[in-house]
PDB file of N, CA and C in Angstrom:
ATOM      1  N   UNK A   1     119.446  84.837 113.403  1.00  0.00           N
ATOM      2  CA  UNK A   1     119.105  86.248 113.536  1.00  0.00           C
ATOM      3  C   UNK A   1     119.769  86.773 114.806  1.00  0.00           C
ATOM      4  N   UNK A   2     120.676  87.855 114.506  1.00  0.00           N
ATOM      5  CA  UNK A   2     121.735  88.262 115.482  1.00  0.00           C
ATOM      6  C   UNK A   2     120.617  89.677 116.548  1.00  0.00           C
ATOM      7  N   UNK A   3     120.011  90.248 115.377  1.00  0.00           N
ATOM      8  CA  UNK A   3     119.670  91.372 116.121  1.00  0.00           C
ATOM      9  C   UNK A   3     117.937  91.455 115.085  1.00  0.00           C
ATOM     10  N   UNK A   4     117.133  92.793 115.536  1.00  0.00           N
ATOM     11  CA  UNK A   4     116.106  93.184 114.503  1.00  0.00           C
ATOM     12  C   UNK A   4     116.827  93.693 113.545  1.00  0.00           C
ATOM     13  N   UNK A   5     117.570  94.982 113.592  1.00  0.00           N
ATOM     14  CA  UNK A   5     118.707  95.317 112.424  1.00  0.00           C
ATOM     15  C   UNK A   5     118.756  94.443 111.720  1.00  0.00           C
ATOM     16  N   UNK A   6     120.129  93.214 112.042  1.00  0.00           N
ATOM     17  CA  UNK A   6     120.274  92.311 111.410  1.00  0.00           C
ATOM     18  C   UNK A   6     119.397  91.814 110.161  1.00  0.00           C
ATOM     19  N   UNK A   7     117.844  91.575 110.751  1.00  0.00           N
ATOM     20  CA  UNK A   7     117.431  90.364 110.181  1.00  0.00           C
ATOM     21  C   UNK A   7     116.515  91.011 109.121  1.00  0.00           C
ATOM     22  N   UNK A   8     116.627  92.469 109.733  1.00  0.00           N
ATOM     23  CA  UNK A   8     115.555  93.797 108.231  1.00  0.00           C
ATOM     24  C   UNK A   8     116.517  93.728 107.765  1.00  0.00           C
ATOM     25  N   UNK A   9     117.342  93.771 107.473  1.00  0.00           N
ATOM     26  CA  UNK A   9     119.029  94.206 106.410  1.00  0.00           C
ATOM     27  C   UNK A   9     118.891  92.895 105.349  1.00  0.00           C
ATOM     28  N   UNK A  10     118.791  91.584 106.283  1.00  0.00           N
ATOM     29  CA  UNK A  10     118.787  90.009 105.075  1.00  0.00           C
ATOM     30  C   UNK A  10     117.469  90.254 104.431  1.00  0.00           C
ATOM     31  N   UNK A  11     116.413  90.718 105.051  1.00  0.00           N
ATOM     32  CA  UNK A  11     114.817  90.549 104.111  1.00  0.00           C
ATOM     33  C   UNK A  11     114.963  91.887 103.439  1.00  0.00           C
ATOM     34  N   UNK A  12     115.737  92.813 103.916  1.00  0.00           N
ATOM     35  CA  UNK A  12     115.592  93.993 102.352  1.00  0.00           C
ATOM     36  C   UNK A  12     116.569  93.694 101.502  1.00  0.00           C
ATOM     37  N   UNK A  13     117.513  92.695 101.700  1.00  0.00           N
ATOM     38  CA  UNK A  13     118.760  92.731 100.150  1.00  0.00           C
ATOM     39  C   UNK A  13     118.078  91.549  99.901  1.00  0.00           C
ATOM     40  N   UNK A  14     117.719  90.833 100.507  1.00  0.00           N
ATOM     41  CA  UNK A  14     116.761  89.356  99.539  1.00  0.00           C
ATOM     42  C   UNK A  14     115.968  89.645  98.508  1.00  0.00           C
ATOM     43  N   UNK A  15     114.843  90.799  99.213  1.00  0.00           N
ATOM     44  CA  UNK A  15     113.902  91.360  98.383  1.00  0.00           C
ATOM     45  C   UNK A  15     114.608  92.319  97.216  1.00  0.00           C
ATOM     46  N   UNK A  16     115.706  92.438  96.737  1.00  0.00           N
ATOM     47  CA  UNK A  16     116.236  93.491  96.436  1.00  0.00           C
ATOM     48  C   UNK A  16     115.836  94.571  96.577  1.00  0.00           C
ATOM     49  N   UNK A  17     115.583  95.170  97.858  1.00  0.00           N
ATOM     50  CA  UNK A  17     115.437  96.345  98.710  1.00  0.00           C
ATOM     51  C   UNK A  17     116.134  96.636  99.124  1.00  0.00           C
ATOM     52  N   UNK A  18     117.704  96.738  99.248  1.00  0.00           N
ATOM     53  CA  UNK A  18     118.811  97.009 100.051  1.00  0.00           C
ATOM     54  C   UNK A  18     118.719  98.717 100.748  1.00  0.00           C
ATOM     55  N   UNK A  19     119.080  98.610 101.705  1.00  0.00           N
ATOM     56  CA  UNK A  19     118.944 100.190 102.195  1.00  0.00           C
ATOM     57  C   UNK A  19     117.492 100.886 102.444  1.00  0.00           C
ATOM     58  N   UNK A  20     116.322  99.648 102.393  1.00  0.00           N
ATOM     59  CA  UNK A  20     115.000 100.148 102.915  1.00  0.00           C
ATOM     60  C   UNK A  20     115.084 100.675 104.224  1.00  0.00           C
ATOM     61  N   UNK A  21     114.848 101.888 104.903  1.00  0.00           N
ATOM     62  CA  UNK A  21     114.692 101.492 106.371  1.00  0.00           C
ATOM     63  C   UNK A  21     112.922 101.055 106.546  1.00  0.00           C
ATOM     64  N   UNK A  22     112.814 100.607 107.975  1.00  0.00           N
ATOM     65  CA  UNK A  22     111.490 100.346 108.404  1.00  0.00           C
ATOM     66  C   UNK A  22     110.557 101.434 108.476  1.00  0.00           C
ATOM     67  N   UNK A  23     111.120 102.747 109.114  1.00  0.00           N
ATOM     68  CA  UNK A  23     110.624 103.831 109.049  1.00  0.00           C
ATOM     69  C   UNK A  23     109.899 103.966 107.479  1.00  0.00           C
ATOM     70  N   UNK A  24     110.760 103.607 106.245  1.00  0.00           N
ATOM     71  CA  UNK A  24     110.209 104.266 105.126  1.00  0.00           C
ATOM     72  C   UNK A  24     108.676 103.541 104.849  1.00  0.00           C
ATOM     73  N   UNK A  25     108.582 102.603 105.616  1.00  0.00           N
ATOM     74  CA  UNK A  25     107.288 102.267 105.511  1.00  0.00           C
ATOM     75  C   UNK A  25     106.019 103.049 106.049  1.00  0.00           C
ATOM     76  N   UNK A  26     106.267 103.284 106.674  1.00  0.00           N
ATOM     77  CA  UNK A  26     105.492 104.316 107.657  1.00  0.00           C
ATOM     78  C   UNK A  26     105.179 105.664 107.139  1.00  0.00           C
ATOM     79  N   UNK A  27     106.469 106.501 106.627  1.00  0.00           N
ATOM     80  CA  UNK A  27     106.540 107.107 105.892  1.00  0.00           C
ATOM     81  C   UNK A  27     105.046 107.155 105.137  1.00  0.00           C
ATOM     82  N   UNK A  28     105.884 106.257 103.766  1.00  0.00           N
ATOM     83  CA  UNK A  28     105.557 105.764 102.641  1.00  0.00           C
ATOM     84  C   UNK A  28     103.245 105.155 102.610  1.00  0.00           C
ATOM     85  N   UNK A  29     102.983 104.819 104.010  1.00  0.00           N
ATOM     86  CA  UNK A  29     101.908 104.549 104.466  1.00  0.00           C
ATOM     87  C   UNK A  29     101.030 105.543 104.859  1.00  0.00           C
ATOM     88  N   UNK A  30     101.889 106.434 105.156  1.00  0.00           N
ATOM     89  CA  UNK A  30     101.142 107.918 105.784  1.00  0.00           C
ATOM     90  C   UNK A  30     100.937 108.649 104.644  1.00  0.00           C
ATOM     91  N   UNK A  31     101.371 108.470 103.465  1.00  0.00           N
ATOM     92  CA  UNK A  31     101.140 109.558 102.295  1.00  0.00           C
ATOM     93  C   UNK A  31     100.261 108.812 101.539  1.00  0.00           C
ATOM     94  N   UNK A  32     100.738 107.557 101.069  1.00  0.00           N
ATOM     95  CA  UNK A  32      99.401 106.887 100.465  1.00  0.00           C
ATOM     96  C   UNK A  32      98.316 107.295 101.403  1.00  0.00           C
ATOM     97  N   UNK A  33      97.783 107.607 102.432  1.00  0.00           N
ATOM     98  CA  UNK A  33      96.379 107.687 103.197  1.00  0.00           C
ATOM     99  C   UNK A  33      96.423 109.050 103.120  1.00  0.00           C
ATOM    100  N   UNK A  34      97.331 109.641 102.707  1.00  0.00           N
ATOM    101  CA  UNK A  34      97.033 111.339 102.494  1.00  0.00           C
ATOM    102  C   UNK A  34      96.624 111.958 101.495  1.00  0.00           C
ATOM    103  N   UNK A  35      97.023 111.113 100.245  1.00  0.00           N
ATOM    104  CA  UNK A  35      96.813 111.268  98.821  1.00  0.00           C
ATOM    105  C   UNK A  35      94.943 110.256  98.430  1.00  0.00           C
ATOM    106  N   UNK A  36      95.022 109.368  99.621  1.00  0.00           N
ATOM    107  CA  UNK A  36      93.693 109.030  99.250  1.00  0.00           C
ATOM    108  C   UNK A  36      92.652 109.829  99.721  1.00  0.00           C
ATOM    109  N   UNK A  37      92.712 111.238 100.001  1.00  0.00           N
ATOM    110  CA  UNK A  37      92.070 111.908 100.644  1.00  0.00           C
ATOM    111  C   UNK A  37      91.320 111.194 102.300  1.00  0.00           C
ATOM    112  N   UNK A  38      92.096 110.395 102.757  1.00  0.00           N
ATOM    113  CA  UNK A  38      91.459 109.942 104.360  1.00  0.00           C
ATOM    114  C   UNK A  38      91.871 110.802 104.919  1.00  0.00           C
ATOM    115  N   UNK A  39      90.488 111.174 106.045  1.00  0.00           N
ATOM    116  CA  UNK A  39      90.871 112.099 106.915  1.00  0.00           C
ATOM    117  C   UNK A  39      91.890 112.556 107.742  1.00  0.00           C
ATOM    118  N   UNK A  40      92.390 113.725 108.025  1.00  0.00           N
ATOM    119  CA  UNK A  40      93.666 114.317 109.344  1.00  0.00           C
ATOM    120  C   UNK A  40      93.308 113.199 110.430  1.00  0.00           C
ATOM    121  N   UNK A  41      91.948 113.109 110.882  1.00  0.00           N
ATOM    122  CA  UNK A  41      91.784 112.452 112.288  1.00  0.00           C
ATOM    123  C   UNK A  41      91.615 111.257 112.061  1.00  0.00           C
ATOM    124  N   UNK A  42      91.517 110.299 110.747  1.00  0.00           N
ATOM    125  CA  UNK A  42      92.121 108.660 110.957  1.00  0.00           C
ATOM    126  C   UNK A  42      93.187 108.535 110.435  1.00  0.00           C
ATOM    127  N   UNK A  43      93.892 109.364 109.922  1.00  0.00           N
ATOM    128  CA  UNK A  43      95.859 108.985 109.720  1.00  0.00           C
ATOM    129  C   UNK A  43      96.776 109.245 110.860  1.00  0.00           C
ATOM    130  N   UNK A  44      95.909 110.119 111.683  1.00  0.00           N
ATOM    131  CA  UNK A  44      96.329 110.587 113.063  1.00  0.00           C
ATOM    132  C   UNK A  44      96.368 109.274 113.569  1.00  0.00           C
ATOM    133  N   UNK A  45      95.174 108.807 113.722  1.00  0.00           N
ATOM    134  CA  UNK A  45      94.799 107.633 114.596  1.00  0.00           C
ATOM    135  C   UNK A  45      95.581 106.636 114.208  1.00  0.00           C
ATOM    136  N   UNK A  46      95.378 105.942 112.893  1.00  0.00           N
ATOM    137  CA  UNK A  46      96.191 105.112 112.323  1.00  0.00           C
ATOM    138  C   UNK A  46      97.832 105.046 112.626  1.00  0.00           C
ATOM    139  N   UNK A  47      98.027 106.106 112.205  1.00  0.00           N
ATOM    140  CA  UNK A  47      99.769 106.538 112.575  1.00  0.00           C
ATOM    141  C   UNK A  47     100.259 106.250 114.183  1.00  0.00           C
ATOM    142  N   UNK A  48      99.126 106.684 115.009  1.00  0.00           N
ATOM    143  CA  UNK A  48      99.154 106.469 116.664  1.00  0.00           C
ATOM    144  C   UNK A  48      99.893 108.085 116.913  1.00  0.00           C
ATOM    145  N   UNK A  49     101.091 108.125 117.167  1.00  0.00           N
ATOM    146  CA  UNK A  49     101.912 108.813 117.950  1.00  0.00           C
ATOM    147  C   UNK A  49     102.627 109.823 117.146  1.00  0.00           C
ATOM    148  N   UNK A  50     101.987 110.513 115.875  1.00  0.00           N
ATOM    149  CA  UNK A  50     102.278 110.962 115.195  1.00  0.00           C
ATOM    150  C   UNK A  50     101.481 112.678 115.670  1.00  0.00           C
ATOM    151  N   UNK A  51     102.347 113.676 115.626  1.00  0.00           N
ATOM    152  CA  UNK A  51     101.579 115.035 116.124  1.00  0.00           C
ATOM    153  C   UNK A  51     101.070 115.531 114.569  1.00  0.00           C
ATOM    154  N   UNK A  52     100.215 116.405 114.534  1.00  0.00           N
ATOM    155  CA  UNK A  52      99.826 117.425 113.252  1.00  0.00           C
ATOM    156  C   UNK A  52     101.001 117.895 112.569  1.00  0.00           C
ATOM    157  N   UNK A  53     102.067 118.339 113.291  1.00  0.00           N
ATOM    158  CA  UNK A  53     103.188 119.067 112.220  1.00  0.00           C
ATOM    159  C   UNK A  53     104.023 117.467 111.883  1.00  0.00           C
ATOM    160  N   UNK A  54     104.073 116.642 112.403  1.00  0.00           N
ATOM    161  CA  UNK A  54     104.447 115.443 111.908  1.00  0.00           C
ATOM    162  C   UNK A  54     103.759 115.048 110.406  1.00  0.00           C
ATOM    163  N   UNK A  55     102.618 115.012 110.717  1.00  0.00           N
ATOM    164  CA  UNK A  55     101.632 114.318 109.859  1.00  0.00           C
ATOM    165  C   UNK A  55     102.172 115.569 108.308  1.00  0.00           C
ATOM    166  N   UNK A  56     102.662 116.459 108.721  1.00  0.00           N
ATOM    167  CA  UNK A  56     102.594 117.654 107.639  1.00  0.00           C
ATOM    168  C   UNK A  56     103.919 117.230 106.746  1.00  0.00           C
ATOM    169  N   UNK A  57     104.533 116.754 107.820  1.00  0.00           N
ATOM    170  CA  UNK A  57     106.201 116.416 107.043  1.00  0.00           C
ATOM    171  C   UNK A  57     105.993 114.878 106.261  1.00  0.00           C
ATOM    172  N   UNK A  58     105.116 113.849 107.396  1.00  0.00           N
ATOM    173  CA  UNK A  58     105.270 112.801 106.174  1.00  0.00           C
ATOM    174  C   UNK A  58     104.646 112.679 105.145  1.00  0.00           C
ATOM    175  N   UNK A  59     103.293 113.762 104.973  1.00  0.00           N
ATOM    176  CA  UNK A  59     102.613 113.763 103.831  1.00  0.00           C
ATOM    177  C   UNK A  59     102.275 114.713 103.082  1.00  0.00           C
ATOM    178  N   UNK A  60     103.938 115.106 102.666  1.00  0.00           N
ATOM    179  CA  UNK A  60     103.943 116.376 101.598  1.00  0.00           C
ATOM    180  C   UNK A  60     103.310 115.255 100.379  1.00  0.00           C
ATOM    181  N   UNK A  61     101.983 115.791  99.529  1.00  0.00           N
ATOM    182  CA  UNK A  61     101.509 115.385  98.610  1.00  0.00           C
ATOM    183  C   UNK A  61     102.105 115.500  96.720  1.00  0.00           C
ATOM    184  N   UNK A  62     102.536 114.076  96.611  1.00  0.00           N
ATOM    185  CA  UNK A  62     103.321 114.062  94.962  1.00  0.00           C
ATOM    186  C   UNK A  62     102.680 114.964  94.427  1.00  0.00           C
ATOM    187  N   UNK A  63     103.275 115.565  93.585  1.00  0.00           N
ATOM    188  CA  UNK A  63     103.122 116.323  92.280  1.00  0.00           C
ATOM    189  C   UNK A  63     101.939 116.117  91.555  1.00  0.00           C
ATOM    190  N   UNK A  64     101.778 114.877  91.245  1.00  0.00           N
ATOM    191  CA  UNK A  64     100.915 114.025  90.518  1.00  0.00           C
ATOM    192  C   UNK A  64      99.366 113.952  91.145  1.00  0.00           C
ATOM    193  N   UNK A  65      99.619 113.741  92.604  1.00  0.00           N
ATOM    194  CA  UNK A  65      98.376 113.786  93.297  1.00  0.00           C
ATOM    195  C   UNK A  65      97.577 114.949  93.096  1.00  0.00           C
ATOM    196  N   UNK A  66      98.514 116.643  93.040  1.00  0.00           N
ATOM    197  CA  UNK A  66      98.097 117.620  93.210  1.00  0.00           C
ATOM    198  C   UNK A  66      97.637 117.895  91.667  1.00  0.00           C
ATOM    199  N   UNK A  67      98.318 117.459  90.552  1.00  0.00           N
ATOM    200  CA  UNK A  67      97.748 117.534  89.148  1.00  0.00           C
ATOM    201  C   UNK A  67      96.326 117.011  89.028  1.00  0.00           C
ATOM    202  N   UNK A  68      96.289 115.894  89.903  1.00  0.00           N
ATOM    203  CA  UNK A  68      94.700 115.143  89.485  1.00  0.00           C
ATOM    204  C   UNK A  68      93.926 115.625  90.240  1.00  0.00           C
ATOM    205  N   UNK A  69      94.508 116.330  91.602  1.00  0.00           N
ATOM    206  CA  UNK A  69      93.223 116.985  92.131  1.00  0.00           C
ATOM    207  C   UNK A  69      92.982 118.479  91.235  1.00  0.00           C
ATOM    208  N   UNK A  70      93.432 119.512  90.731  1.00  0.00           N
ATOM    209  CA  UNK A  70      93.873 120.207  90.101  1.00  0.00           C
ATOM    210  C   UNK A  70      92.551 120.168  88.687  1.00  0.00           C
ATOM    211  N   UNK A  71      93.362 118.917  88.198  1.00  0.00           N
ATOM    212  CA  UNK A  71      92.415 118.432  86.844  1.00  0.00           C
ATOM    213  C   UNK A  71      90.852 118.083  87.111  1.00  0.00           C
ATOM    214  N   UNK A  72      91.132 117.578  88.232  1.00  0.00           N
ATOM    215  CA  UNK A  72      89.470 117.187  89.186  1.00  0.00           C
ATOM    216  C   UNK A  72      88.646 118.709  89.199  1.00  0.00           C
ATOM    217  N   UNK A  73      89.267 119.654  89.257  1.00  0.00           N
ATOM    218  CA  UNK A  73      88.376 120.815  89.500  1.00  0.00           C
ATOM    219  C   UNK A  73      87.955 121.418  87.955  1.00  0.00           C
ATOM    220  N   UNK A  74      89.066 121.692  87.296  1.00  0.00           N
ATOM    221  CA  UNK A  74      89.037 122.041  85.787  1.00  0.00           C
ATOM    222  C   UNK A  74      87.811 121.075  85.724  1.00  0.00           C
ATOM    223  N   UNK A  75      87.877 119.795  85.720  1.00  0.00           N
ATOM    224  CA  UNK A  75      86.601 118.674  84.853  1.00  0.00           C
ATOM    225  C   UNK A  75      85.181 119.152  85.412  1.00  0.00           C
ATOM    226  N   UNK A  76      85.422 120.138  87.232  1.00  0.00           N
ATOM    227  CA  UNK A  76      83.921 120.458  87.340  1.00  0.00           C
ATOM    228  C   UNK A  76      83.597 121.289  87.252  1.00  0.00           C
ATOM    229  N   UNK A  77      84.317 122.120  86.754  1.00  0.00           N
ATOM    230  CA  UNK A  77      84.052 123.951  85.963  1.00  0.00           C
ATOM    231  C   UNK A  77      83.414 123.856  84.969  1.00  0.00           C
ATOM    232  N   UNK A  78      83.710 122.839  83.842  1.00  0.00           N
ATOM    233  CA  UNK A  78      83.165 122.984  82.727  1.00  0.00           C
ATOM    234  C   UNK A  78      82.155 121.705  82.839  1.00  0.00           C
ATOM    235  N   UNK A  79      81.863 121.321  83.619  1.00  0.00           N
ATOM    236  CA  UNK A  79      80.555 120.184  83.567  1.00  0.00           C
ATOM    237  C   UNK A  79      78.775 120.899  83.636  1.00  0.00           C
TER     238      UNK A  79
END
């Protein structure tokens, strides 16, 4: 192992992940906890060093999330 670079580059083309960055994890971690409805103030926390308009950019919510919350309300209109 030459560098950290280096040695994320051999474990993402091993995994056939080529071109993962590390960041996309983080990313990718901050929206799953956004879409699970967990609170602004423990993804804050969780995230650490992440500001509010940060938190806004990594967890624009899928399409899909917003359909089921969406459908979630329709199901308690007519209940």
């Amino acid at each position: 192992m030459h560098s950290w670079r280096t040695a994320w580059r051999g474990l993402t083309k091993a995994a056939g992940l080529p071109g993962l960055r590390f960041h996309d994890l983080r990313y990718h971690a901050v929206t799953e906890l956004a879409e699970s409805q967990t609170s602004e103030h423990t993804i804050l926390s969780i995230a650490e060093h992440v500001s509010r308009k940060m938190l806004e950019h990594y967890s624009h919510v899928r399409i899909e999330a917003k359909r089921r919350a969406l459908d979630g309300l329709v199901g308690e209109s007519h209940a």
